[in-house]
N, C-alpha and C. Protein backbone atom coordinates (compact mmCIF):
# COMPACT_ATOMS: atom_id res chain seq x y z
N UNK A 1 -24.61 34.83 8.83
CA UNK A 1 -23.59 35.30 9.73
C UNK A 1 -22.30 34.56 9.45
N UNK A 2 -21.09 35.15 9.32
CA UNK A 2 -19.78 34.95 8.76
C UNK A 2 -19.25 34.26 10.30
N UNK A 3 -18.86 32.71 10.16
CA UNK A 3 -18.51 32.35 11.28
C UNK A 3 -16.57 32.97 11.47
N UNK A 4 -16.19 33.04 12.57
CA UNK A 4 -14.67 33.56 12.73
C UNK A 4 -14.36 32.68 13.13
N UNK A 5 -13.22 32.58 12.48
CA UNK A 5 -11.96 32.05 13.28
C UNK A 5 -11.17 32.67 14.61
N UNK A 6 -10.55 31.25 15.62
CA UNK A 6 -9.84 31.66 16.53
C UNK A 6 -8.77 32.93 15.94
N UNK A 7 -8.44 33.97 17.01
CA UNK A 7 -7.65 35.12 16.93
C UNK A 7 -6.36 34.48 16.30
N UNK A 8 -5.71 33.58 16.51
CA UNK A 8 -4.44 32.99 16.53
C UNK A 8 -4.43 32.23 14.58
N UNK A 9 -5.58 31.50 14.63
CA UNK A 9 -5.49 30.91 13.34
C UNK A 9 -5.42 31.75 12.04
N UNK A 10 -5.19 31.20 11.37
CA UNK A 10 -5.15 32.75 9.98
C UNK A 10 -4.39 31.61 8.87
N UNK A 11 -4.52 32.51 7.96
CA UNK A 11 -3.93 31.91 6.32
C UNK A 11 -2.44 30.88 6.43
N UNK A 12 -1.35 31.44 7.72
CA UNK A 12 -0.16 30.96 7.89
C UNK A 12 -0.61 29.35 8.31
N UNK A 13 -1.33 29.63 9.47
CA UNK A 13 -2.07 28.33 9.74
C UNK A 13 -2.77 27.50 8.88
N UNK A 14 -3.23 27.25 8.54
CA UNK A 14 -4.57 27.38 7.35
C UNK A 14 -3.28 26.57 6.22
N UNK A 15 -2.79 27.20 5.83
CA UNK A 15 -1.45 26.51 4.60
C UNK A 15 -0.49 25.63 5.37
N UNK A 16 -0.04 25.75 6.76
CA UNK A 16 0.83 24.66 7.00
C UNK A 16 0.48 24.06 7.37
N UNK A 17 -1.07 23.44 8.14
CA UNK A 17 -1.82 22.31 8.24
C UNK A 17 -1.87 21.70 6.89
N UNK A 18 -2.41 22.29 6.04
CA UNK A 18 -2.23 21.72 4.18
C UNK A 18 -1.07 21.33 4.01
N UNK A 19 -0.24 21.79 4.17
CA UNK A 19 0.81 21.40 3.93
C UNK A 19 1.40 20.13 4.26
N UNK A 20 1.52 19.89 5.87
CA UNK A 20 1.73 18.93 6.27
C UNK A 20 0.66 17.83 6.62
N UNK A 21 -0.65 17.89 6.05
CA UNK A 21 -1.52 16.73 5.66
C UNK A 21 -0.93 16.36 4.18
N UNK A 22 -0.73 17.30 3.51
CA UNK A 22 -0.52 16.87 2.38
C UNK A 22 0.97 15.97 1.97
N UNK A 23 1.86 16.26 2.84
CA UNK A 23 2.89 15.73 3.06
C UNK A 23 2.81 14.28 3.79
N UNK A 24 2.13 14.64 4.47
CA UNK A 24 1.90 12.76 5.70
C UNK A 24 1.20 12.01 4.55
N UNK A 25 0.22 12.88 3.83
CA UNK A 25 -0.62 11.45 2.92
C UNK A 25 -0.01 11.04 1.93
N UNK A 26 0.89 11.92 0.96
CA UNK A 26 1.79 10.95 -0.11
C UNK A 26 2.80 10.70 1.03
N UNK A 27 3.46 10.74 1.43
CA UNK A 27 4.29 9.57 2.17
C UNK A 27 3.60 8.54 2.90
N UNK A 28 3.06 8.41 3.21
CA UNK A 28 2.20 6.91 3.98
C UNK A 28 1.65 6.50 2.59
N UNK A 29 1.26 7.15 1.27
CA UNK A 29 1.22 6.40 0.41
C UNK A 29 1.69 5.92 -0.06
N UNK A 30 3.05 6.75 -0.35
CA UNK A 30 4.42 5.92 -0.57
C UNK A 30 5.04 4.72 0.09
N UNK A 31 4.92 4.88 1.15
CA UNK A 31 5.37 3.65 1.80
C UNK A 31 4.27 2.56 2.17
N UNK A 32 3.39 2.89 1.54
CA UNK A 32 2.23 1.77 1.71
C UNK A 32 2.57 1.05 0.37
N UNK A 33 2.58 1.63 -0.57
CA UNK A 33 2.64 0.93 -2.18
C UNK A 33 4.13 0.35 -2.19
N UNK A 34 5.45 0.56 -1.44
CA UNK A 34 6.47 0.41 -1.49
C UNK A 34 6.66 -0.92 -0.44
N UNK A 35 5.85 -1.27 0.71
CA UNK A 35 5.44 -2.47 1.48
C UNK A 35 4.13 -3.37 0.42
N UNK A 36 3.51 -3.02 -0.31
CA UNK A 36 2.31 -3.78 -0.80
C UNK A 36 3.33 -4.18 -1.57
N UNK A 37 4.06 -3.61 -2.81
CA UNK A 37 4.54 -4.50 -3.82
C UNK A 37 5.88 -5.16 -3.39
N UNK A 38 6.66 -4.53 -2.60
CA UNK A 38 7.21 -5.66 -1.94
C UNK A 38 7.02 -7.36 -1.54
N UNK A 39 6.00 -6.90 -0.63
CA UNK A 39 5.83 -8.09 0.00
C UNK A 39 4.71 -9.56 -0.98
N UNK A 40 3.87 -8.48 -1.55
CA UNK A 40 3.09 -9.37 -3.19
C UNK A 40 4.52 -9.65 -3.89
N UNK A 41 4.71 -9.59 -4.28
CA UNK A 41 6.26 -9.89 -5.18
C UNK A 41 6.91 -11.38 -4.34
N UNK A 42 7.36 -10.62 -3.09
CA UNK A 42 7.67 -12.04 -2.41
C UNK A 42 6.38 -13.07 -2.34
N UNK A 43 5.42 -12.81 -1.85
CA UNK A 43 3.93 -14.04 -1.39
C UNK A 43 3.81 -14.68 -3.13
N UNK A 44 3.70 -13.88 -4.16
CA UNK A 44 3.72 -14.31 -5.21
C UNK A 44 4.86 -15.60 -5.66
N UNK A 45 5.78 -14.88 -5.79
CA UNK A 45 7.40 -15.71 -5.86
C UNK A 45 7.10 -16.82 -5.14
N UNK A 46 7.19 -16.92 -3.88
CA UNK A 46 7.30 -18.10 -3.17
C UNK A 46 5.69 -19.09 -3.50
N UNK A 47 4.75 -18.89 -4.15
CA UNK A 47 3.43 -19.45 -4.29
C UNK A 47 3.71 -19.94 -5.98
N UNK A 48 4.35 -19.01 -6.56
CA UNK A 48 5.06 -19.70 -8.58
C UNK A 48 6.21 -20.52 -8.12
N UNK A 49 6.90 -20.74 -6.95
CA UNK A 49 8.04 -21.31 -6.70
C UNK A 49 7.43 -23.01 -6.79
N UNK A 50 6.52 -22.59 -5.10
CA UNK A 50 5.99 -23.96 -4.96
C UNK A 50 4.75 -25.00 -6.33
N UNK A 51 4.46 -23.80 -6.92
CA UNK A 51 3.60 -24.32 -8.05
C UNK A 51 4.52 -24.64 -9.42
N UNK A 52 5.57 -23.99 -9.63
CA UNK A 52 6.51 -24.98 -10.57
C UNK A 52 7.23 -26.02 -10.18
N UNK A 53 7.75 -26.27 -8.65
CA UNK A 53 8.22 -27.45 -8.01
C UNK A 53 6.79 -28.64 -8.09
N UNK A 54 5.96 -28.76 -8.02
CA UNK A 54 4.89 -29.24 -7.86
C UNK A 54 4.11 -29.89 -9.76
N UNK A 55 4.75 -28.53 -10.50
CA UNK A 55 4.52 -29.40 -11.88
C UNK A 55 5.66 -30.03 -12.24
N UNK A 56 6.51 -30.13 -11.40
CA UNK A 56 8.09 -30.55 -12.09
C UNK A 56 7.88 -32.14 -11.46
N UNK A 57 7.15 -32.16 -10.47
CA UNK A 57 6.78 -33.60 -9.88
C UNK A 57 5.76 -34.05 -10.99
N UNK A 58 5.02 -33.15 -10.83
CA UNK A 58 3.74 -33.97 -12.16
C UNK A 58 4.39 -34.51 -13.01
N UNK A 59 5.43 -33.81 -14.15
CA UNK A 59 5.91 -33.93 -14.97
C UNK A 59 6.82 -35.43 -14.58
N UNK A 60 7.52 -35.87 -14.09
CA UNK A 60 7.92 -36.65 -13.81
C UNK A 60 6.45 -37.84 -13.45
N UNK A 61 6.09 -37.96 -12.66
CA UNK A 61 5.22 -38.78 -12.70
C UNK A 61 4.43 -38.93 -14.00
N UNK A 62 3.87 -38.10 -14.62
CA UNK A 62 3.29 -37.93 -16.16
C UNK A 62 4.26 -38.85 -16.99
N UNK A 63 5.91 -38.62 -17.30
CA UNK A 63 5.92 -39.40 -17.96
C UNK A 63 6.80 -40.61 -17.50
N UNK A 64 7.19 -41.12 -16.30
CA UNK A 64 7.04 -42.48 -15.75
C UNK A 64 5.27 -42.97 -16.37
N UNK A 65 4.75 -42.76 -16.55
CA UNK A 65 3.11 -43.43 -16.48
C UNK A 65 2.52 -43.52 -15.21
N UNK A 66 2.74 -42.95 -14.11
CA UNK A 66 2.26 -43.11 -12.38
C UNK A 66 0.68 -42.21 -12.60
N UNK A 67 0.17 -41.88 -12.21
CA UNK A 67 -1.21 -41.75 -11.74
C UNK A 67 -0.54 -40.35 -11.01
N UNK A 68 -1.54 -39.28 -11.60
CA UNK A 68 -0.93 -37.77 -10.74
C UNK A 68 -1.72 -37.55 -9.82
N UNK A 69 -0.87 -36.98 -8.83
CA UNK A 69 -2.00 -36.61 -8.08
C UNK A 69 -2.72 -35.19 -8.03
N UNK A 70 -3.55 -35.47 -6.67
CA UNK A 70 -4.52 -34.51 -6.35
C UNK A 70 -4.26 -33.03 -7.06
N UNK A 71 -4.73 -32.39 -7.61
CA UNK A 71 -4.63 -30.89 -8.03
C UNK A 71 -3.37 -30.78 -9.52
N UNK A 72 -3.17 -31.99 -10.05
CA UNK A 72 -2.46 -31.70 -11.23
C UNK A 72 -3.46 -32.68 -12.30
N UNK A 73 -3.05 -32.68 -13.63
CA UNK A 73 -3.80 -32.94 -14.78
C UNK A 73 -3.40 -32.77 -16.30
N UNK A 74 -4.04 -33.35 -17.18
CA UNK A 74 -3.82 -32.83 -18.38
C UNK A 74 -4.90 -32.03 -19.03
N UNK A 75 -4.70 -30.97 -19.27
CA UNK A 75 -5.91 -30.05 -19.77
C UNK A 75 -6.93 -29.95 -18.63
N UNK A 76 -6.32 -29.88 -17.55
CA UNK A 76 -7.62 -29.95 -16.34
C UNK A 76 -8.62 -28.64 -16.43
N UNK A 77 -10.19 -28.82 -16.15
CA UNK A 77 -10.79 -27.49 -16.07
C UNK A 77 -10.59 -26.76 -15.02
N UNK A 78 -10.86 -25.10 -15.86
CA UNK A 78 -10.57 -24.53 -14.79
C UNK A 78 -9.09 -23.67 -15.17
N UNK A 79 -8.29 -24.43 -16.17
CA UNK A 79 -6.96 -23.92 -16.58
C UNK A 79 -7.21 -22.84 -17.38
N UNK A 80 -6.69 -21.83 -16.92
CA UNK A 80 -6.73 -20.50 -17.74
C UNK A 80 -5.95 -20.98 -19.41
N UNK A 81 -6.98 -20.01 -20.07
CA UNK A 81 -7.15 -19.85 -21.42
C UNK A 81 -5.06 -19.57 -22.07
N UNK A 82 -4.85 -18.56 -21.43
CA UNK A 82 -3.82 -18.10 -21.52
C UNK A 82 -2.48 -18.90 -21.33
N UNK A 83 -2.42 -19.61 -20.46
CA UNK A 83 -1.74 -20.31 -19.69
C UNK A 83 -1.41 -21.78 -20.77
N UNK A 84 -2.76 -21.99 -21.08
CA UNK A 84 -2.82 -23.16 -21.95
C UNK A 84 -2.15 -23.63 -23.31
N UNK A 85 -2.33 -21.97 -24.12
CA UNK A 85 -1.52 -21.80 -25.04
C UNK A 85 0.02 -21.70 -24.91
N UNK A 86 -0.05 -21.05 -23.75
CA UNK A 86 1.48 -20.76 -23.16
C UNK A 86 2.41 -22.26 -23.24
N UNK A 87 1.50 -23.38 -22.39
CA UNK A 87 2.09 -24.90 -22.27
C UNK A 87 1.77 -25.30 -23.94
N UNK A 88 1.02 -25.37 -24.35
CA UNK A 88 0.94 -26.28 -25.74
C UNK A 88 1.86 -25.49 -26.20
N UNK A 89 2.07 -24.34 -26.94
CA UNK A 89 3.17 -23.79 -27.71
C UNK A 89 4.62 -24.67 -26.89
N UNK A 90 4.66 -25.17 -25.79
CA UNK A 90 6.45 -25.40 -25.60
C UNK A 90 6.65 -24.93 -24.45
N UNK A 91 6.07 -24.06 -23.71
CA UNK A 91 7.08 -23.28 -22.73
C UNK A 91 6.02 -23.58 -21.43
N UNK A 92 6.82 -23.33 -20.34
CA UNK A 92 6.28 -23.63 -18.93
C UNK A 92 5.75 -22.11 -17.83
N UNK A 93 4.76 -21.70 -17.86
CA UNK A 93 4.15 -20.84 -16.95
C UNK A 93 3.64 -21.08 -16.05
N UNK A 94 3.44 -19.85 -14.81
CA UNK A 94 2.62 -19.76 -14.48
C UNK A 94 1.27 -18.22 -14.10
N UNK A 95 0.32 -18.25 -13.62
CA UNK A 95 -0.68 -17.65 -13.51
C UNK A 95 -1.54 -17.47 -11.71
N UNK A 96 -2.19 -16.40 -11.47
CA UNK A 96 -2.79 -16.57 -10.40
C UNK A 96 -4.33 -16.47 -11.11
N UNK A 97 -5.30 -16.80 -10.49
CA UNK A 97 -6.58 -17.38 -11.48
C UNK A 97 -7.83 -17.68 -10.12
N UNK A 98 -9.01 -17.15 -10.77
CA UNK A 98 -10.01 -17.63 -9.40
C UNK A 98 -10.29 -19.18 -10.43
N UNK A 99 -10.36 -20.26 -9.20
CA UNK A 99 -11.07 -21.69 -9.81
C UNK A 99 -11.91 -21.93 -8.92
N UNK A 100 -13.15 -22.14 -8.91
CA UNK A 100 -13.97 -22.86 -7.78
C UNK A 100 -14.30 -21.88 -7.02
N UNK A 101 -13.94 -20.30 -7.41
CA UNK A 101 -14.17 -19.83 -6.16
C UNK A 101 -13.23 -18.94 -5.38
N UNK A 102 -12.12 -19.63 -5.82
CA UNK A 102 -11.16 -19.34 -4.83
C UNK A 102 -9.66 -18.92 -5.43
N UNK A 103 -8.81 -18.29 -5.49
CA UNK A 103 -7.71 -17.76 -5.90
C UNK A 103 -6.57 -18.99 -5.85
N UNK A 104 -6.50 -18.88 -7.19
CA UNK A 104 -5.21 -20.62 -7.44
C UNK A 104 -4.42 -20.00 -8.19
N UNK A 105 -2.80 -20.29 -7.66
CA UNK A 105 -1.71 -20.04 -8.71
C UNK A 105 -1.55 -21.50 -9.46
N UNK A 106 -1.44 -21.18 -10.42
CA UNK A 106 -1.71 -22.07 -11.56
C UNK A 106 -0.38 -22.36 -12.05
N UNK A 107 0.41 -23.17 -12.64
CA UNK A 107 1.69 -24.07 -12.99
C UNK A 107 1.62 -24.97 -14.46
N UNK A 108 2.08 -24.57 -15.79
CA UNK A 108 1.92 -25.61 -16.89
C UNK A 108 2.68 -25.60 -17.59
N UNK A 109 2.98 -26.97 -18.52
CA UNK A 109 3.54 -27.20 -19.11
C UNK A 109 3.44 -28.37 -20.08
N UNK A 110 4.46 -28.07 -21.36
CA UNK A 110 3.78 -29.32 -22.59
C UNK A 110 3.49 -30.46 -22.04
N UNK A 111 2.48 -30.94 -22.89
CA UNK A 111 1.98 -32.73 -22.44
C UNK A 111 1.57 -32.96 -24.14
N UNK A 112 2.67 -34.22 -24.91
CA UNK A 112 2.32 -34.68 -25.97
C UNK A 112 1.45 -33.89 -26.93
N UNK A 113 2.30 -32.81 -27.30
CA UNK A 113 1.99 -31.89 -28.29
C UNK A 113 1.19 -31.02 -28.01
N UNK A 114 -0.15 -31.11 -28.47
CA UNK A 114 -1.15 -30.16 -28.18
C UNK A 114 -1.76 -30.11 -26.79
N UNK A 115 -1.18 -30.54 -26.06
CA UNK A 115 -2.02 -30.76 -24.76
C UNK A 115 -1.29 -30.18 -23.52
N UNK A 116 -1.73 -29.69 -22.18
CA UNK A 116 -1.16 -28.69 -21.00
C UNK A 116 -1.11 -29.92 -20.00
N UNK A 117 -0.06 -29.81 -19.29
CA UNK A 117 -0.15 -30.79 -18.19
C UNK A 117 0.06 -29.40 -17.25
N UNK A 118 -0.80 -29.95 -16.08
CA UNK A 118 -1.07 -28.35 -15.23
C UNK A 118 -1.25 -28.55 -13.93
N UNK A 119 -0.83 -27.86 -13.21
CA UNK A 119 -1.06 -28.35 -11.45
C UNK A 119 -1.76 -26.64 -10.58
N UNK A 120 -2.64 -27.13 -9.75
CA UNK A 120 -3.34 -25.77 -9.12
C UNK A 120 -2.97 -26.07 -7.82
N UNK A 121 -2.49 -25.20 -7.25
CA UNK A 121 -2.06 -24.61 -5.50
C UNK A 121 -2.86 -23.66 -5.11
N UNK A 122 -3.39 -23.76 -3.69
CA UNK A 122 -4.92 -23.20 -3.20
C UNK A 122 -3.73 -21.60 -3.20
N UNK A 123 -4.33 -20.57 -3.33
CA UNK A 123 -3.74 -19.30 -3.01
C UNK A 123 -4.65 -18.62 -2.10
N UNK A 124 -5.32 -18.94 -1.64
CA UNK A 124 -5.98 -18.11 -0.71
C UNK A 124 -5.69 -17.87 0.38
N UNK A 125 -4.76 -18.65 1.34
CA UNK A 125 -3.80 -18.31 2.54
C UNK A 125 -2.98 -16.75 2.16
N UNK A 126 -2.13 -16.92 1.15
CA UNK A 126 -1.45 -15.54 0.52
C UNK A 126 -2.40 -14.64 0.52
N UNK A 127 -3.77 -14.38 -0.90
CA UNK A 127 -4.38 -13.18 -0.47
C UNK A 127 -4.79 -13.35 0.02
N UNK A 128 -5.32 -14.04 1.34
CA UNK A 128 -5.88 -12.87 2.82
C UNK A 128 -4.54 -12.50 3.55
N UNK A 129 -3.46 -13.47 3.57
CA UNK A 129 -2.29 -12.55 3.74
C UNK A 129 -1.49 -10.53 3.07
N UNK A 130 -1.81 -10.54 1.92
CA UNK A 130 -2.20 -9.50 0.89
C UNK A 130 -3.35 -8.59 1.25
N UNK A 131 -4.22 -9.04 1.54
CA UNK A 131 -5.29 -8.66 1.98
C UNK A 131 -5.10 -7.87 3.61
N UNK A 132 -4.73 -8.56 4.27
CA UNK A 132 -4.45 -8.21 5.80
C UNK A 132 -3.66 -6.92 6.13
N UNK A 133 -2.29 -7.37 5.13
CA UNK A 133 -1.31 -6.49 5.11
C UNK A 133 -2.12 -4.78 4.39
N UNK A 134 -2.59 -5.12 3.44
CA UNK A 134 -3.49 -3.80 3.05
C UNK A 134 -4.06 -3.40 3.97
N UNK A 135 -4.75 -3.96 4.40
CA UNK A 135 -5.93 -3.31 5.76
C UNK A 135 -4.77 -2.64 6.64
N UNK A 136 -3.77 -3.14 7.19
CA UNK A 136 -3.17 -2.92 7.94
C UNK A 136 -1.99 -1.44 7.60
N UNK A 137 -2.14 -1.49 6.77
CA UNK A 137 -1.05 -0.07 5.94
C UNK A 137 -2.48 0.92 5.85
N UNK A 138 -3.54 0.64 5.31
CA UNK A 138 -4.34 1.95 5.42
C UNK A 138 -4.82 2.32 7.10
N UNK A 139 -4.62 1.33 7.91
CA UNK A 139 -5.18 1.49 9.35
C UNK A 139 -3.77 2.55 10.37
N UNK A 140 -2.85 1.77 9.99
CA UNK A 140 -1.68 2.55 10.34
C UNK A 140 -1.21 4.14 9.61
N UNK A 141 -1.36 4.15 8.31
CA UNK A 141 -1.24 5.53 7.65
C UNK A 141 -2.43 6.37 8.06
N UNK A 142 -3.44 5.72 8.27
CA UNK A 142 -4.44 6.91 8.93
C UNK A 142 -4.11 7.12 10.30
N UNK A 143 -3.52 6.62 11.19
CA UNK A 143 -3.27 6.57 12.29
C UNK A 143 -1.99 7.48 12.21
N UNK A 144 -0.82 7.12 11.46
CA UNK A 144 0.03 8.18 11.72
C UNK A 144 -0.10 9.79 11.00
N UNK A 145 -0.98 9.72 9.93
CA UNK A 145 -1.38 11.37 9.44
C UNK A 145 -2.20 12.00 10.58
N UNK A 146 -2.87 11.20 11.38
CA UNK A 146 -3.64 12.07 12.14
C UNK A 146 -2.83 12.60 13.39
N UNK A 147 -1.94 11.53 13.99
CA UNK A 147 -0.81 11.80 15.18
C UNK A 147 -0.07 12.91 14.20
N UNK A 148 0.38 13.02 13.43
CA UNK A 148 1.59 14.33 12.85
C UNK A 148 0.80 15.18 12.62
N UNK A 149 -0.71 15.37 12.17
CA UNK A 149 -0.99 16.59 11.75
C UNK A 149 -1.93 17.13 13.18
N UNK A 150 -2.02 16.22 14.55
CA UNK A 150 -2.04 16.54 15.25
C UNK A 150 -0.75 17.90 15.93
N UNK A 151 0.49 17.02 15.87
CA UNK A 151 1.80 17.07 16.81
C UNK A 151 1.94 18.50 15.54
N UNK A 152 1.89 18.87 14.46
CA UNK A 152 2.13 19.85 13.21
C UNK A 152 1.41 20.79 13.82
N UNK A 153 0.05 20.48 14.21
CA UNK A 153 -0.64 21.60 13.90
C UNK A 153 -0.75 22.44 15.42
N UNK A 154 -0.07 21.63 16.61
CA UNK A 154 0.06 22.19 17.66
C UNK A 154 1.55 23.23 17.64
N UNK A 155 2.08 22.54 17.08
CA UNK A 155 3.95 23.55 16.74
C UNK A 155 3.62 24.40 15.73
N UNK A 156 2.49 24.66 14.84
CA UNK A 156 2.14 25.62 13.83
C UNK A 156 1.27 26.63 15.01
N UNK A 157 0.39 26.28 15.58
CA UNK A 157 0.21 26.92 16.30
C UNK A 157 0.98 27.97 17.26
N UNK A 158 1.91 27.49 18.35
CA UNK A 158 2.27 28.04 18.70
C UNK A 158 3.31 29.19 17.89
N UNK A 159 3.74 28.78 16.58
CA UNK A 159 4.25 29.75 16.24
C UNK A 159 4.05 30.84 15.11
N UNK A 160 2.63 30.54 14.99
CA UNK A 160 1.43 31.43 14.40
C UNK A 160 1.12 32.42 15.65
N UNK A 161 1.00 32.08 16.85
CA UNK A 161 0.39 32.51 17.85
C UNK A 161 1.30 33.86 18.19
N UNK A 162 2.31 33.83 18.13
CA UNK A 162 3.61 34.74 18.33
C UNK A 162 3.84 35.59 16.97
N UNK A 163 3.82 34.73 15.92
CA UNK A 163 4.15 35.94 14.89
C UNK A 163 2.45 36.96 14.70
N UNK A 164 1.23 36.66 15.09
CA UNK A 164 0.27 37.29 15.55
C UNK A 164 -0.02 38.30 16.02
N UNK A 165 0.92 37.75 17.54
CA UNK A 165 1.20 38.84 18.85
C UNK A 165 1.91 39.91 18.06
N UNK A 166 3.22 39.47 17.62
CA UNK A 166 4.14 40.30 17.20
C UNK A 166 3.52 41.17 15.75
N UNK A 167 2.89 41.05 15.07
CA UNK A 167 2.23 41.89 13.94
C UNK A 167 0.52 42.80 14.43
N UNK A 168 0.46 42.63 15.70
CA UNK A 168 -0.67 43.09 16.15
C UNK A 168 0.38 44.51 17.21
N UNK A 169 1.47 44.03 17.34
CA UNK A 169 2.08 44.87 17.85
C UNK A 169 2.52 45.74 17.04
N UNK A 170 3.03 45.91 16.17
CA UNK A 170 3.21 46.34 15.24
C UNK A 170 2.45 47.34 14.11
N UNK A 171 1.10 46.86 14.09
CA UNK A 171 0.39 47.50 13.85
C UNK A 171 0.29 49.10 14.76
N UNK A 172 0.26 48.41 16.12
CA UNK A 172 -0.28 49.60 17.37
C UNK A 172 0.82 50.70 16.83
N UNK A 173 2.17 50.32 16.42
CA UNK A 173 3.10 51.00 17.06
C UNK A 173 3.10 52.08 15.31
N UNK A 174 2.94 51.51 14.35
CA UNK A 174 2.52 51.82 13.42
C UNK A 174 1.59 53.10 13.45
N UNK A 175 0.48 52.93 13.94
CA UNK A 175 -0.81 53.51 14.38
C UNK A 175 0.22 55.09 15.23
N UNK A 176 1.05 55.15 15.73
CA UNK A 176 1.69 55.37 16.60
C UNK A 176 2.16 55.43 18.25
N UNK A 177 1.68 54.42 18.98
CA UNK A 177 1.60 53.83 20.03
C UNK A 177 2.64 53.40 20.21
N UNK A 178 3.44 54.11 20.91
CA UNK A 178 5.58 53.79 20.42
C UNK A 178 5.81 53.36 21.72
N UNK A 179 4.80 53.05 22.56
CA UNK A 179 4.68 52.53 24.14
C UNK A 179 5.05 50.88 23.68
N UNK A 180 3.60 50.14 23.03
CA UNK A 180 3.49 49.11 22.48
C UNK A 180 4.52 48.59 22.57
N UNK A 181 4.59 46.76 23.43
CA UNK A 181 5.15 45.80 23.40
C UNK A 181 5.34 44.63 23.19
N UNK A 182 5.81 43.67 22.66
CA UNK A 182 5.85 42.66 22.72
C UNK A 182 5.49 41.24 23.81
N UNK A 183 5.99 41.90 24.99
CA UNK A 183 6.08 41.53 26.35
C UNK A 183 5.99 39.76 26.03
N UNK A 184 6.90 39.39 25.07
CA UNK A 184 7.67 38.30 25.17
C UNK A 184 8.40 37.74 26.22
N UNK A 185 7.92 36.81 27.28
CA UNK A 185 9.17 36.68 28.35
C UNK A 185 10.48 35.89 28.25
N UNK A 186 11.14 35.66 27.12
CA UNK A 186 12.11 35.25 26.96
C UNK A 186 13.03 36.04 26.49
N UNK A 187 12.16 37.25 26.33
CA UNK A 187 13.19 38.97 25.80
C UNK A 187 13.58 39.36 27.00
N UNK A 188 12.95 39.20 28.26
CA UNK A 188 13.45 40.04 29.41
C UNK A 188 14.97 39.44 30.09
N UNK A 189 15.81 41.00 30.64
CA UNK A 189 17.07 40.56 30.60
C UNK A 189 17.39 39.94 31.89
């Protein structure tokens, strides 16, 4: 048995619900990916900021001869592969990297030729910050596609509902039923 649709709903309906789901979901995607890389860009920046300020201390203490501290090193394990070559060749990087477990932006630079002098900053405050903010853009974009294609599909309605009336009238009068009305009450004078 062929289930029916309400009298009112039909193909007009049917396409501008599509329509405007399809419209709410690339825009909340858009502006979800346009807040994610935003704000990663900044949490990033400010986490390579504090992790090159932090080897620029090493570095100084490294070559005074002082004793480095906690979370810096020469060739420390744990230092990405990449990173390493990056410092021995000459030049100063950095990297985000799981160590121990846990997500570390990573900081290096030359130490007496072949060797990385390198400092690790915990990053895991940032991604669950990263993390949060995601949860929070897919919780809200589902929340606002469903309010618009709610508030859409009630204003599609009503004016599905009328062009309906009005083509069912039409038909009659067609048929020849030249009585047939609209009986719109915003037509009456």
């Amino acid at each position: 048995m062929r289930r029916r649709l309400p009298q009112w709903s039909g193909t007009l309906a049917v396409k501008a619900a599509a329509f405007i789901t399809v419209m709410c979901c690339a825009l909340a995607a858009l502006l979800g990916v346009l807040v994610h890389v935003q704000v990663t860009n900044q949490t990033v920046g400010q986490a390579r900021d504090q992790a090159l300020q932090r080897l620029t201390q090493a570095a100084e203490r490294y070559e005074a001869g002082d004793t480095l501290r906690r979370g810096a090193g020469v060739d420390p394990p744990g230092l990405p592969r990449q990173l390493r070559e990056l410092a021995v060749a000459g030049d100063r990087g950095t990297m985000v990297a799981d160590f121990a477990g846990r997500p570390t932006m990573w900081a290096a630079g030359p130490a007496d030729g072949d060797r990385a002098l390198a400092v690790a900053v915990d990053y895991s405050q940032q991604a669950r910050t990263i993390a949060g903010l995601d949860r929070a853009i897919l919780w809200s974009s589902g929340l606002a596609i469903g309010a618009t294609l709610l508030v859409g599909a009630f204003a599609v309605t009503r004016v599905t509902r009328r062009l309906h009336t009005t083509a069912r009238v039409a038909r009659r009068i067609s048929a020849g039923d030249l009585d047939a009305r609209v009986n719109d009450p915003r037509a009456d004078p």
